[in-house]
Protein backbone atom coordinates (compact mmCIF):
# COMPACT_ATOMS: atom_id res chain seq x y z
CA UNK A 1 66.02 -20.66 -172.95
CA UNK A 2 66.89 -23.31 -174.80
CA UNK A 3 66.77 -23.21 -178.87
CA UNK A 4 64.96 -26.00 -180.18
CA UNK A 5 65.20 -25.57 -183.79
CA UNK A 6 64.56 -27.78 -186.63
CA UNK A 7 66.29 -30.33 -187.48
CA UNK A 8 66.66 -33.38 -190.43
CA UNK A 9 64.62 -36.27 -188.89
CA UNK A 10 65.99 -38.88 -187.15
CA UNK A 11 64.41 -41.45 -185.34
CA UNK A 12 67.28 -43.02 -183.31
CA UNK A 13 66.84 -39.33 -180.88
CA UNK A 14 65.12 -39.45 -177.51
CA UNK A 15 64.09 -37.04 -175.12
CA UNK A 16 67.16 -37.93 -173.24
CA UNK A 17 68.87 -35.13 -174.55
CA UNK A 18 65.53 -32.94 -174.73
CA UNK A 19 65.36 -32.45 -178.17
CA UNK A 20 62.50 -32.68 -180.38
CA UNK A 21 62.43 -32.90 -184.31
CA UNK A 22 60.33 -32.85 -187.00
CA UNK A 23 59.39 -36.45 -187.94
CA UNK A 24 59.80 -38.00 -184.41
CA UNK A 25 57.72 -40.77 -183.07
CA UNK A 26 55.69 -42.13 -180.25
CA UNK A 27 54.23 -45.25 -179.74
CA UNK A 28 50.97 -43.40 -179.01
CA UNK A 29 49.47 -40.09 -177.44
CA UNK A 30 49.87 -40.56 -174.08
CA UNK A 31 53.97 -41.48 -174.26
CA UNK A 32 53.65 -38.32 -176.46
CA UNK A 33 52.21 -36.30 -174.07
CA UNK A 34 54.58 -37.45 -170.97
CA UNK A 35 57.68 -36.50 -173.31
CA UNK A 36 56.86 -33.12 -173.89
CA UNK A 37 56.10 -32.85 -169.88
CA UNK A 38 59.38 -34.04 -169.12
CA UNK A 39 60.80 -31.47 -171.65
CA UNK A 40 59.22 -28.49 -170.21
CA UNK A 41 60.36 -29.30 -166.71
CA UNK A 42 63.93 -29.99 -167.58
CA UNK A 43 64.02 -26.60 -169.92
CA UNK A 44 62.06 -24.33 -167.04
CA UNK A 45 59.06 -23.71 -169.17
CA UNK A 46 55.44 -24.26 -168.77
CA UNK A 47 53.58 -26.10 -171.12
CA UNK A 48 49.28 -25.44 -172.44
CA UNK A 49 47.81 -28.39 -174.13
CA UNK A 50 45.96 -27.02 -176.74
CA UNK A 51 44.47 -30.03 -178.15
CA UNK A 52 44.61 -33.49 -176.89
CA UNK A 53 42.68 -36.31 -178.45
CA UNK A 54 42.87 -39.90 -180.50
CA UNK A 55 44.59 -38.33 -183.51
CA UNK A 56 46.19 -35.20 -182.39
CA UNK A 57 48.04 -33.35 -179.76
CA UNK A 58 48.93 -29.80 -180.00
CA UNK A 59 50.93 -27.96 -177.07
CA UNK A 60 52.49 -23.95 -176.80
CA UNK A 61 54.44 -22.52 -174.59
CA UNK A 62 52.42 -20.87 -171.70
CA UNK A 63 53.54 -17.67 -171.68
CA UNK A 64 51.69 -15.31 -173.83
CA UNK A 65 53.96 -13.89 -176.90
CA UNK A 66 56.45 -16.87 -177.05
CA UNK A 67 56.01 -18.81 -180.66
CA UNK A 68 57.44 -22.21 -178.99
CA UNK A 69 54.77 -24.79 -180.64
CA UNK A 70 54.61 -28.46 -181.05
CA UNK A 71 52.20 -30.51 -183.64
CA UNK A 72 51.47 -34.51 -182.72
CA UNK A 73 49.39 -36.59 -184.95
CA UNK A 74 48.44 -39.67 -185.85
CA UNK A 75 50.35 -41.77 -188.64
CA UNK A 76 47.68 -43.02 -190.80
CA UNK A 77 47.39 -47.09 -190.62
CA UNK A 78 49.66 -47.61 -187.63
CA UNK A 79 49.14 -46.27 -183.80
CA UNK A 80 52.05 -44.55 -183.35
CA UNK A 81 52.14 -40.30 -183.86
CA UNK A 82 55.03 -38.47 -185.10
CA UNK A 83 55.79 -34.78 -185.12
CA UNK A 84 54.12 -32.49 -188.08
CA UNK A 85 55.31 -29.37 -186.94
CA UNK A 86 57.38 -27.86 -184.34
CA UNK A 87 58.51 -24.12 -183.44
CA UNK A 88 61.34 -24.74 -181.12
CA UNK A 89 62.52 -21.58 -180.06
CA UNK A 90 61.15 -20.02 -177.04
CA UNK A 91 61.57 -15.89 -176.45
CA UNK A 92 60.46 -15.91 -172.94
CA UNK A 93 62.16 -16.22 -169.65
CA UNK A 94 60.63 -19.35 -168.65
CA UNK A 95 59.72 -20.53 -165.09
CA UNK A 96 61.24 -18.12 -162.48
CA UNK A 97 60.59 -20.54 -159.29
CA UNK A 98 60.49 -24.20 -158.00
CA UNK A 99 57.23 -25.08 -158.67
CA UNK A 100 56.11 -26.22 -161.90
CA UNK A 101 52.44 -27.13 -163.16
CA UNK A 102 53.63 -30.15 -165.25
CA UNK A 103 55.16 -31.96 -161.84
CA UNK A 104 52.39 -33.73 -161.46
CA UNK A 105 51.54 -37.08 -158.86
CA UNK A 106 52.14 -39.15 -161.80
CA UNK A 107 55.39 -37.78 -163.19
CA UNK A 108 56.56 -37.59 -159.70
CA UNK A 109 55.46 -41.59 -159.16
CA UNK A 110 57.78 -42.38 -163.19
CA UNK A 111 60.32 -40.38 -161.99
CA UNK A 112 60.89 -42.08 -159.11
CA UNK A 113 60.04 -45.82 -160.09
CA UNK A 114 63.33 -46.97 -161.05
CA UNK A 115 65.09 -46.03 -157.33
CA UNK A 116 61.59 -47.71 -155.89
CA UNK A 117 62.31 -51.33 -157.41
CA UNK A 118 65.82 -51.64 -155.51
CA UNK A 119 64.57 -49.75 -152.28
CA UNK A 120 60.96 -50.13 -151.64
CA UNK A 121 62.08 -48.14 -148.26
CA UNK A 122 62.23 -44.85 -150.35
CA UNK A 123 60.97 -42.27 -147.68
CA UNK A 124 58.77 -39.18 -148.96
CA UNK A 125 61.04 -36.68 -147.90
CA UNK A 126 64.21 -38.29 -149.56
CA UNK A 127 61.87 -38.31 -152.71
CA UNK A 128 61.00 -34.55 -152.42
CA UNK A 129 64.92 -33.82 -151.71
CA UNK A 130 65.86 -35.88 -154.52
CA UNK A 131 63.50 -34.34 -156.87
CA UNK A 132 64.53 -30.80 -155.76
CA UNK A 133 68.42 -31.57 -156.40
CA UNK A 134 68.03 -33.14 -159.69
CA UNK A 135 64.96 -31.51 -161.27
CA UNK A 136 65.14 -28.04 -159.74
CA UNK A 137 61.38 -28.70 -158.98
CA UNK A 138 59.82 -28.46 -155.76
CA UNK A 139 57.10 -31.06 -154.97
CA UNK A 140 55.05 -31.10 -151.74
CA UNK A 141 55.62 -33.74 -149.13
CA UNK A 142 51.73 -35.25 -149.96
CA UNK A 143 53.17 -35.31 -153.89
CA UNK A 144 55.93 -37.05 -153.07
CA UNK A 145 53.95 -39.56 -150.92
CA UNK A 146 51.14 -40.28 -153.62
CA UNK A 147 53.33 -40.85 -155.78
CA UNK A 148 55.20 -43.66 -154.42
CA UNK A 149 52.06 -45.32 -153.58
CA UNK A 150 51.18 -45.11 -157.28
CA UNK A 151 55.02 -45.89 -158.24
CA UNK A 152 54.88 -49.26 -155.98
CA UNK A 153 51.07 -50.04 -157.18
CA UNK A 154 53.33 -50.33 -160.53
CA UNK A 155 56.55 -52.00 -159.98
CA UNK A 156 54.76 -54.42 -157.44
CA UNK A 157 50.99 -54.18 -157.81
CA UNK A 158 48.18 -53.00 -155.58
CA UNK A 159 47.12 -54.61 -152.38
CA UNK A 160 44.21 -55.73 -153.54
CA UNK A 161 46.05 -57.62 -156.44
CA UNK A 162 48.38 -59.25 -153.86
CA UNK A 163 45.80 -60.90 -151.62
CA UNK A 164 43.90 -61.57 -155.10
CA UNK A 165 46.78 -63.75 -156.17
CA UNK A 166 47.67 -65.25 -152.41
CA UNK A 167 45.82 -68.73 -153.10
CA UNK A 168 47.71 -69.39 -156.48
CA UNK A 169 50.81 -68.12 -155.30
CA UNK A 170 50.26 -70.30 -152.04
CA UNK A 171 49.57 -73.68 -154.90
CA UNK A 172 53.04 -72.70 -156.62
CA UNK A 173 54.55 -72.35 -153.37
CA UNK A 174 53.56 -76.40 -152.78
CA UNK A 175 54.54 -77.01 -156.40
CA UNK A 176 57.66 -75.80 -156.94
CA UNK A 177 58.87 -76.79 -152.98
CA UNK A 178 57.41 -80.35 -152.06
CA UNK A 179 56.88 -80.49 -148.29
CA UNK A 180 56.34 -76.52 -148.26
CA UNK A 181 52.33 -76.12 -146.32
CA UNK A 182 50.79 -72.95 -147.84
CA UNK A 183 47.73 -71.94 -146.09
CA UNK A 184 44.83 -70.12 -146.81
CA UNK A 185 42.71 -68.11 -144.10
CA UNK A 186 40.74 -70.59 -143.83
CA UNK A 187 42.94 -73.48 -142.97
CA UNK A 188 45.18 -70.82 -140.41
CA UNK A 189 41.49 -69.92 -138.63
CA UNK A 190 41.09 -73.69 -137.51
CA UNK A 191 44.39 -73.94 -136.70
CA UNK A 192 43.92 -71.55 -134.03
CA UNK A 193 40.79 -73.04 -132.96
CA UNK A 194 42.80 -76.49 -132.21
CA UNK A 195 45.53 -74.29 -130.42
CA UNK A 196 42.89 -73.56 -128.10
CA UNK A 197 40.83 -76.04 -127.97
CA UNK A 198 40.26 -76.93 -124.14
CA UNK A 199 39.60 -81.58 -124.86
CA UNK A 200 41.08 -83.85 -127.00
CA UNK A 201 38.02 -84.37 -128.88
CA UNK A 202 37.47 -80.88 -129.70
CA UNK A 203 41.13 -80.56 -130.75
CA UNK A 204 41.08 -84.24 -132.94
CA UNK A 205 37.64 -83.11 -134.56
CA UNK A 206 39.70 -79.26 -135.97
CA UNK A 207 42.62 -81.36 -136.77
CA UNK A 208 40.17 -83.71 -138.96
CA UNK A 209 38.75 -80.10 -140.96
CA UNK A 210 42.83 -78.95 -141.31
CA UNK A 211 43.76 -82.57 -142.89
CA UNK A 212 40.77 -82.63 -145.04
CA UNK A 213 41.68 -79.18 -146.23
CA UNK A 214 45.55 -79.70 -146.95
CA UNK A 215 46.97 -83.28 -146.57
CA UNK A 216 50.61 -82.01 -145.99
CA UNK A 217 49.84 -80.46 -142.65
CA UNK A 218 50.26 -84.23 -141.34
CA UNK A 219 54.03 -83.54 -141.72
CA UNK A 220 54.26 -80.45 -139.88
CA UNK A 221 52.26 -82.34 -136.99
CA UNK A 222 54.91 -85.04 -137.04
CA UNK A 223 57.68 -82.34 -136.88
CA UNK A 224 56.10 -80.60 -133.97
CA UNK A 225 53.65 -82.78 -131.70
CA UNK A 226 50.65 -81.30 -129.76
CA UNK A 227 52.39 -81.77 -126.03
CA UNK A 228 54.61 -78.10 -127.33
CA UNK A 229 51.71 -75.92 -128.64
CA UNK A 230 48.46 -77.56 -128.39
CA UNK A 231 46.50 -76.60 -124.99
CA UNK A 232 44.80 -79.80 -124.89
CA UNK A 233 48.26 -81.18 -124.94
CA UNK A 234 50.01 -78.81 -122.63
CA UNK A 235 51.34 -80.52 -119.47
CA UNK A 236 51.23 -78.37 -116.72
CA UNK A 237 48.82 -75.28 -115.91
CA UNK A 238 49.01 -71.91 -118.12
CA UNK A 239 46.27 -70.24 -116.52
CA UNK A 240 45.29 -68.91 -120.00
CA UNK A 241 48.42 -67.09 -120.70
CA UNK A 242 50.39 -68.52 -124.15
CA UNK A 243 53.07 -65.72 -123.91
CA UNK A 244 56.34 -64.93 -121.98
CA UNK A 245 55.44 -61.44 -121.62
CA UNK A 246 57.80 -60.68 -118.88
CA UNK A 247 60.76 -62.13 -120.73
CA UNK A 248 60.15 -59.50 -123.63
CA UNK A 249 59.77 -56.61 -121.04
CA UNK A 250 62.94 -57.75 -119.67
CA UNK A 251 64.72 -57.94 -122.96
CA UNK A 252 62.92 -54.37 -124.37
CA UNK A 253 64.53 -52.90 -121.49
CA UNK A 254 68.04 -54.54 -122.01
CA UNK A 255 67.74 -53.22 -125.60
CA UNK A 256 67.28 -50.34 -124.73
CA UNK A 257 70.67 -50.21 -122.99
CA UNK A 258 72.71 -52.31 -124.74
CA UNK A 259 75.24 -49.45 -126.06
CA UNK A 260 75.63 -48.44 -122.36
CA UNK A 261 78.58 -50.01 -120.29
CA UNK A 262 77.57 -53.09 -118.64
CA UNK A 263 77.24 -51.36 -114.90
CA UNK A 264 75.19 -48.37 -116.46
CA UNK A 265 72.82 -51.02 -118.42
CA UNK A 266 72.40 -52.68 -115.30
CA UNK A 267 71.50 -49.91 -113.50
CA UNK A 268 69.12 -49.03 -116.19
CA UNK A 269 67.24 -52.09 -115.65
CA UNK A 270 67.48 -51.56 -112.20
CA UNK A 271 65.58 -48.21 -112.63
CA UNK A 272 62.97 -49.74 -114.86
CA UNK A 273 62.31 -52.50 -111.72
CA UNK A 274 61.54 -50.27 -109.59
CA UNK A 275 59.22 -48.36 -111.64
CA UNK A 276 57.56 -51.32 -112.29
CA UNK A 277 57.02 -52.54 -108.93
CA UNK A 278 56.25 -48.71 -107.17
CA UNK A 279 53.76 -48.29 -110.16
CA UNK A 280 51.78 -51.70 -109.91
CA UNK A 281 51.73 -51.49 -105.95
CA UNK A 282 50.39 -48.06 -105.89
CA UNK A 283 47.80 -49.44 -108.51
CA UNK A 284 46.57 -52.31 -106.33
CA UNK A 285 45.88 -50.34 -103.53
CA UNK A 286 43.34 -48.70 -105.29
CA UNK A 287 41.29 -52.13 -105.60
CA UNK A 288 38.56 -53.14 -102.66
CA UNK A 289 37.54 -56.89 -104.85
CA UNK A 290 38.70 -60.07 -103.88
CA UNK A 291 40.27 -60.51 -107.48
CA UNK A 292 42.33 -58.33 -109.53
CA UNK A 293 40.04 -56.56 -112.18
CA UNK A 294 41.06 -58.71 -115.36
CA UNK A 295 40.21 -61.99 -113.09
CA UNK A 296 37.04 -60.33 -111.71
CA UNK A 297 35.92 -59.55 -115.55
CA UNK A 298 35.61 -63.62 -116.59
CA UNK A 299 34.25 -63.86 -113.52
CA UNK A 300 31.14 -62.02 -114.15
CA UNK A 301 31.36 -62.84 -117.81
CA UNK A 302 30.95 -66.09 -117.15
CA UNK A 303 28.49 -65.61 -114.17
CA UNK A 304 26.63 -64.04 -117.26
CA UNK A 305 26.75 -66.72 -119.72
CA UNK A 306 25.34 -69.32 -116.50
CA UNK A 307 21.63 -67.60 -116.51
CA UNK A 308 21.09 -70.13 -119.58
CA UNK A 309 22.01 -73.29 -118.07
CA UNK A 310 20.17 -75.88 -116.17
CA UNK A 311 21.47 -77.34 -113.37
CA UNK A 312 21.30 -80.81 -111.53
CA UNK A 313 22.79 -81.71 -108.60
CA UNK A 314 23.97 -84.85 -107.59
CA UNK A 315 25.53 -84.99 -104.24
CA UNK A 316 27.07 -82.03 -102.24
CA UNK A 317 29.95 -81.66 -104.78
CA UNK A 318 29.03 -83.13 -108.23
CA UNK A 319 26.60 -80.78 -110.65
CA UNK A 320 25.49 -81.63 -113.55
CA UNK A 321 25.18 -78.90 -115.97
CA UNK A 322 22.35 -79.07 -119.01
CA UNK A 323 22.56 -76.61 -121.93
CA UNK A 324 21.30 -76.61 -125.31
CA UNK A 325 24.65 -78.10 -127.00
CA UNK A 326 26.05 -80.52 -124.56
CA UNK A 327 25.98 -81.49 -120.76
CA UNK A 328 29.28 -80.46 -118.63
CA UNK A 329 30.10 -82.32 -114.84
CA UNK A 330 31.31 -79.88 -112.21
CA UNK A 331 33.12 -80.90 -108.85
CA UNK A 332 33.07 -78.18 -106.59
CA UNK A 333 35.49 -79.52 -104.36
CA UNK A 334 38.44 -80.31 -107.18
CA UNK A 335 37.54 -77.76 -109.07
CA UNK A 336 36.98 -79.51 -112.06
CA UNK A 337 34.81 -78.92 -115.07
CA UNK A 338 34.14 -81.59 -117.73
CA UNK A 339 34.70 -79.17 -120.27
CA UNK A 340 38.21 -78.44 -118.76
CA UNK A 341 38.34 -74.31 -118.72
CA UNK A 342 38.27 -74.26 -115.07
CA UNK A 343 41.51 -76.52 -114.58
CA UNK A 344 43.25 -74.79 -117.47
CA UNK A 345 42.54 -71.29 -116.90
CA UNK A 346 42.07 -71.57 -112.98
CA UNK A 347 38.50 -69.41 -113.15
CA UNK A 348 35.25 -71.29 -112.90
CA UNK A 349 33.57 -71.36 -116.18
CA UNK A 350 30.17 -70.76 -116.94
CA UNK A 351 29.30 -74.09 -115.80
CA UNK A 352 31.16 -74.05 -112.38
CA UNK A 353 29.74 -70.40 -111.95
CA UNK A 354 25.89 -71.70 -112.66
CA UNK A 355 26.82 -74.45 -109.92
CA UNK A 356 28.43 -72.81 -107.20
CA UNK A 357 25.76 -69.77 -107.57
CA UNK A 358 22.80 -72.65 -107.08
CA UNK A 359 23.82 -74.13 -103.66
CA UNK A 360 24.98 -70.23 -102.87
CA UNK A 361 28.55 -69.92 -102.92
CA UNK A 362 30.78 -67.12 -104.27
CA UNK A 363 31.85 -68.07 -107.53
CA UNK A 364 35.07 -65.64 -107.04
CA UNK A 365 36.18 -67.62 -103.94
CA UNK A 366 36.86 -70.56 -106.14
CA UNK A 367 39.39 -69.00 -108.07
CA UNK A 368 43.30 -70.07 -107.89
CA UNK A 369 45.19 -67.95 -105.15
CA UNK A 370 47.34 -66.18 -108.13
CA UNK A 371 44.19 -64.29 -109.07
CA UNK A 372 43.21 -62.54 -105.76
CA UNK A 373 44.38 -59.09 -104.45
CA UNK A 374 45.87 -60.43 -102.09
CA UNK A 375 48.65 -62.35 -104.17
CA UNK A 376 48.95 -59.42 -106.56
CA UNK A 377 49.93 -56.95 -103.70
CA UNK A 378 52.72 -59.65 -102.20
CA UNK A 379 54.29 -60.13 -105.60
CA UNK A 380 55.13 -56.27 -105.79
CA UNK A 381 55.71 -55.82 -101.74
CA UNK A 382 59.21 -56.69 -102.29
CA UNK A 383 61.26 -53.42 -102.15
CA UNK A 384 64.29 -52.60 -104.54
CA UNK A 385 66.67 -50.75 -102.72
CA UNK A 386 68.60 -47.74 -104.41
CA UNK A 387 72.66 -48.28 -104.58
CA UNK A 388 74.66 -45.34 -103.83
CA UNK A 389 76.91 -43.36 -106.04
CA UNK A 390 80.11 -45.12 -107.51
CA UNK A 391 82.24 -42.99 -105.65
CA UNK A 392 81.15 -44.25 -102.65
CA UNK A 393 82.00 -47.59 -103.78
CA UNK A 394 85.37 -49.54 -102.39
CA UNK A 395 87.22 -51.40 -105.18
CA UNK A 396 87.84 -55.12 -104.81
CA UNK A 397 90.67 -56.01 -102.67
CA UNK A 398 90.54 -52.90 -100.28
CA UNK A 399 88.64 -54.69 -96.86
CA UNK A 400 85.38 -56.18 -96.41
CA UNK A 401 84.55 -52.50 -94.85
CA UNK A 402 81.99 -51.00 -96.77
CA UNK A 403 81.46 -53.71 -98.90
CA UNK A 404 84.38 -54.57 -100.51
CA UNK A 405 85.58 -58.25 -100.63
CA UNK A 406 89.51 -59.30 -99.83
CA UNK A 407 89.69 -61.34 -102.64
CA UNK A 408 91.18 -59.80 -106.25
CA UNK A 409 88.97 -60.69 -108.67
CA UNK A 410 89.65 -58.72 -112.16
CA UNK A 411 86.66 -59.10 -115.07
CA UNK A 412 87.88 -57.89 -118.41
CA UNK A 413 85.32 -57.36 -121.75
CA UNK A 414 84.31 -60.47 -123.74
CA UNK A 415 87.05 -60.20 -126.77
CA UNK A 416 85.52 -58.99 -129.55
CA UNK A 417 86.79 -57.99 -133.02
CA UNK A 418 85.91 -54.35 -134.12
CA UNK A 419 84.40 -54.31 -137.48
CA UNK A 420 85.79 -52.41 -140.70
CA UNK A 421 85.01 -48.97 -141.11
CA UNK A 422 83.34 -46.09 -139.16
CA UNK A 423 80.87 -47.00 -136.07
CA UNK A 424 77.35 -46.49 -136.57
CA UNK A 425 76.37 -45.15 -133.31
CA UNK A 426 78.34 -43.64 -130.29
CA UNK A 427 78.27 -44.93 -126.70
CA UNK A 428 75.64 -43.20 -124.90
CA UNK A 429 76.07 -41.78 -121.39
CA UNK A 430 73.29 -42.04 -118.93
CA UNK A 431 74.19 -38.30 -117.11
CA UNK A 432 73.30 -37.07 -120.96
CA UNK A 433 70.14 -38.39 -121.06
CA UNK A 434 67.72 -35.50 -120.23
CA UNK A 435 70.36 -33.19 -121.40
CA UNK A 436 68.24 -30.50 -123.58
CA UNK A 437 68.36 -30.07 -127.30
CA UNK A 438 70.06 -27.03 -128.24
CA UNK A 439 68.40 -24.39 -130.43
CA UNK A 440 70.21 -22.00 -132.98
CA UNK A 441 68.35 -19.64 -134.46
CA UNK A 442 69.34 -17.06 -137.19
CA UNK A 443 70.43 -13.62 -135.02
CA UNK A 444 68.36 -11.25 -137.30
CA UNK A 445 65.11 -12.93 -137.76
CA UNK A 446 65.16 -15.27 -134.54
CA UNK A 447 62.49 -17.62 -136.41
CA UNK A 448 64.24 -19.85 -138.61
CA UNK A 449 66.26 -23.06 -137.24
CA UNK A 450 70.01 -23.31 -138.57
CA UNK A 451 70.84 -26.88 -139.32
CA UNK A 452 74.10 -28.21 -141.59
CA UNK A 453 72.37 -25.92 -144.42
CA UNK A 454 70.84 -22.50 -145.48
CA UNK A 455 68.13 -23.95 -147.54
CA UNK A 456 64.86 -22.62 -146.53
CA UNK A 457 66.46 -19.11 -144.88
CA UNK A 458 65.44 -16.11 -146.10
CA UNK A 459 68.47 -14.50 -148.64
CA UNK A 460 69.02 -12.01 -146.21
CA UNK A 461 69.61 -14.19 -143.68
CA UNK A 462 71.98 -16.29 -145.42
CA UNK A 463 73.86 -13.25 -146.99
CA UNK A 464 74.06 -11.94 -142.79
CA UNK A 465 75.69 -15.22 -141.84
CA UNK A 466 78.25 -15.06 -144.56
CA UNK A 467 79.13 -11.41 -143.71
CA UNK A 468 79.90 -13.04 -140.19
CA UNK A 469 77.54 -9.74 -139.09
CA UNK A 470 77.02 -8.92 -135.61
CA UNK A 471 73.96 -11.49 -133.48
CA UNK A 472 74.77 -13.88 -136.63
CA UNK A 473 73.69 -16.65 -134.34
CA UNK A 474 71.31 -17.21 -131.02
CA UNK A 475 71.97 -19.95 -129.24
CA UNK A 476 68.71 -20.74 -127.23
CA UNK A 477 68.92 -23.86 -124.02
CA UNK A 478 66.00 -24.41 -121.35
CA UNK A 479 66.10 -22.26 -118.45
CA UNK A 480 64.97 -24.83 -116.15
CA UNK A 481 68.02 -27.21 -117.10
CA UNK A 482 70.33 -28.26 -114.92
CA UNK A 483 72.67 -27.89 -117.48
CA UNK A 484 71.67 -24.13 -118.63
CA UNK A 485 74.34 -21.61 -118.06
CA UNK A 486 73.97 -19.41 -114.98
């Protein structure tokens, strides 16, 4: 071990270098006490706190027999404690494994807080390996993660803090960038509500709470007028959807397969199609309602709602509708409500639902065409036909014979420049899709997995491989696969 022995004080010496002398300082106990923790791990040793308090701090080595002893105290008049007395050699052998008492959560979350304020992405397990290479200390993978949490609650504050601090950071944000709009929960919350507001008045009377809120939202309204986000604005019919969720699917799956070659990626998508449409046929055979389910469910929910509601009628067509808030006009034979849900969302609202139910119609008759079984079933009757194998194929040029086309027609890539350096990723093939991961096991113990290095094998094991000694690897591959040797 190492030989801390005493030396003529002088102040200007860390614990960079581990060393400790007689006369040192600290700015109080607890720097003190972290000090001597990082000592003991970097020298192998374990350290026992014999006393701790607001005026001293005494510490031994832990194993019994070896004089290594430090005295902390208290300088009289200032905070700071400096070093009274220190036995700095140690006779034992030290720590004889990885693990060590003093690496605690909290030296784990120091020693890793100046790596976490340029990456915040800092994984646990790169932590743990990090630690292990440059501390010789193992730390276990729920370590490692509490201690970043308490390393970022440090460099960039707690949660709590954050959201604590959101309204003034929001003001600066309106300060220091005229025209920014900061929001607040508050003012986002009746945003929505006027994004979905079904009249004009409802949508003027949120606008009216946003403005008197936050003036500057005027200017975003300017920027961006109702008619392109506003449902009260929206010319046309939505029929209560607000996203293109078939344009995403579309583009996952072309994601998915963008490092493929443009015929495989296309097939690929062409795969995915036909998934989609076997799978959502299949399903709708399974249904006996007139509407699909998520049509049927407003249907009853509003149905529902339309036990509470009073109803007048005027003529064969024209309802009124009396509630306790308001009074809604329903034509049965446009299909229009007063309070505008049924024209928007193309399901009779509670209103239309208390109306048709009165003079004994079915309230799911009235709904548009797109919502019924029916429509559902002829949307996915359309069959995708599989395309045979490319060597059956006839290239361009060869006779109109099994599809090919007497006209030369060559398509090269899109020129593009190949950036500096090595490629991040490889081409994948589509035949190596399913292809099995292969197993190699150690030949002697057949448990543990051999990967680009022996840490975690058993000495014996590693000392076997070295040898290059008979079964020094097992190769293991599914049975099943169709790529498994026969």
């Amino acid at each position: 071990m190492a030989n801390h022995s005493l030396a003529v004080p002088d102040h200007s010496i860390g614990v960079a270098d581990h060393s400790l002398v007689i006369g040192q300082e600290f700015p109080d106990v607890e720097t003190c006490r972290r000090n001597l923790k990082e000592i003991a791990i970097a020298l192998h040793f374990d350290l026992r706190i014999v006393k701790s308090d607001r005026s001293r701090f005494i510490a031994k080595c832990s194993k019994e027999g070896c004089p290594w002893r430090v005295h902390v105290a208290k300088c009289p008049g200032v905070p700071t404690f400096s070093i009274r007395t220190l036995h700095g050699e140690h006779t034992c052998e030290g720590v004889r494994n990885l693990h060590h008492q003093q690496a605690s959560v909290g030296w784990v979350a120091r020693s890793v807080e100046a790596r976490l304020r340029d990456n915040p992405q800092y994984k646990p397990k790169e932590i743990l390996q990090d630690i292990r290479e440059q501390h010789g200390v193992a730390v276990s993978y729920m370590q490692a993660w509490r201690g970043k949490e308490r390393s970022m609650a440090a460099v960039h504050g707690t949660y709590e803090e954050g959201y604590r601090l959101l309204p003034a950071y929001c003001e600066q944000i309106r300060k220091t960038n005229p025209g920014s709009i900061a929001s607040n929960t508050k003012l986002v919350n009746i945003f929505w509500n006027a994004v979905y507001a079904l009249t004009t008045m409802e949508f003027e009377s949120k606008i009216t709470e946003m403005v008197e809120i936050s003036q500057d939202v005027m200017q975003w309204f300017h920027r961006f007028p109702p008619r392109l986000w506003a449902v009260a604005y929206f010319e046309g019919v939505r029929y209560g959807h607000f996203t293109l969720g078939v344009t995403e699917l579309l583009y996952n799956w072309a994601l998915e397969g963008h490092e493929l070659p443009i015929v495989q990626m296309m097939e690929h998508i062409r795969h995915q199609l036909m998934s989609w449409y076997r799978d959502r046929r299949n399903m709708s055979m399974s249904w006996n309602s007139i509407l699909v389910p998520s049509a049927e469910k407003r249907i009853l929910e509003a149905i529902a709602d339309s036990r509470c509601y009073q109803v007048l009628r005027a003529n064969e067509v024209e309802f009124e509708i009396v509630s306790t808030e308001r009074t809604n006009i329903v034509d049965i034979r446009s299909r229009v409500c007063s309070c505008r849900r049924w024209q928007i969302y193309g399901l009779p609202c509670a209103h239309a639902a208390a109306a048709l139910i009165s003079c004994g119609q079915n309230a799911q008759l009235f709904a548009e065409p797109c919502f019924t079984v029916v429509s559902y079933r002829e949307t996915y009757s359309q069959i995708i036909n599989p395309i045979p194998d490319k060597s059956h194929w006839k290239e361009p040029g060869e006779g109109a014979d099994g599809g090919g086309a007497k006209v030369d027609i060559t398509i090269r890539p899109p020129k593009t420049r190949r950036p500096p350096g090595r490629p991040k990723k490889k081409v994948l093939r589509i035949e190596s899709f399913k292809r099995p991961k292969r197993v190699v096991q150690c030949g002697r113990c057949h448990i543990h997995n051999l990967g680009l290095s022996f840490s975690g094998l058993p000495s014996v094991c590693v000392l076997q491989i070295k040898q290059g000694c008979e079964g020094n690897l097992v190769v293991k591959e599914d049975e099943n696969s169709p790529f498994a040797k026969r």
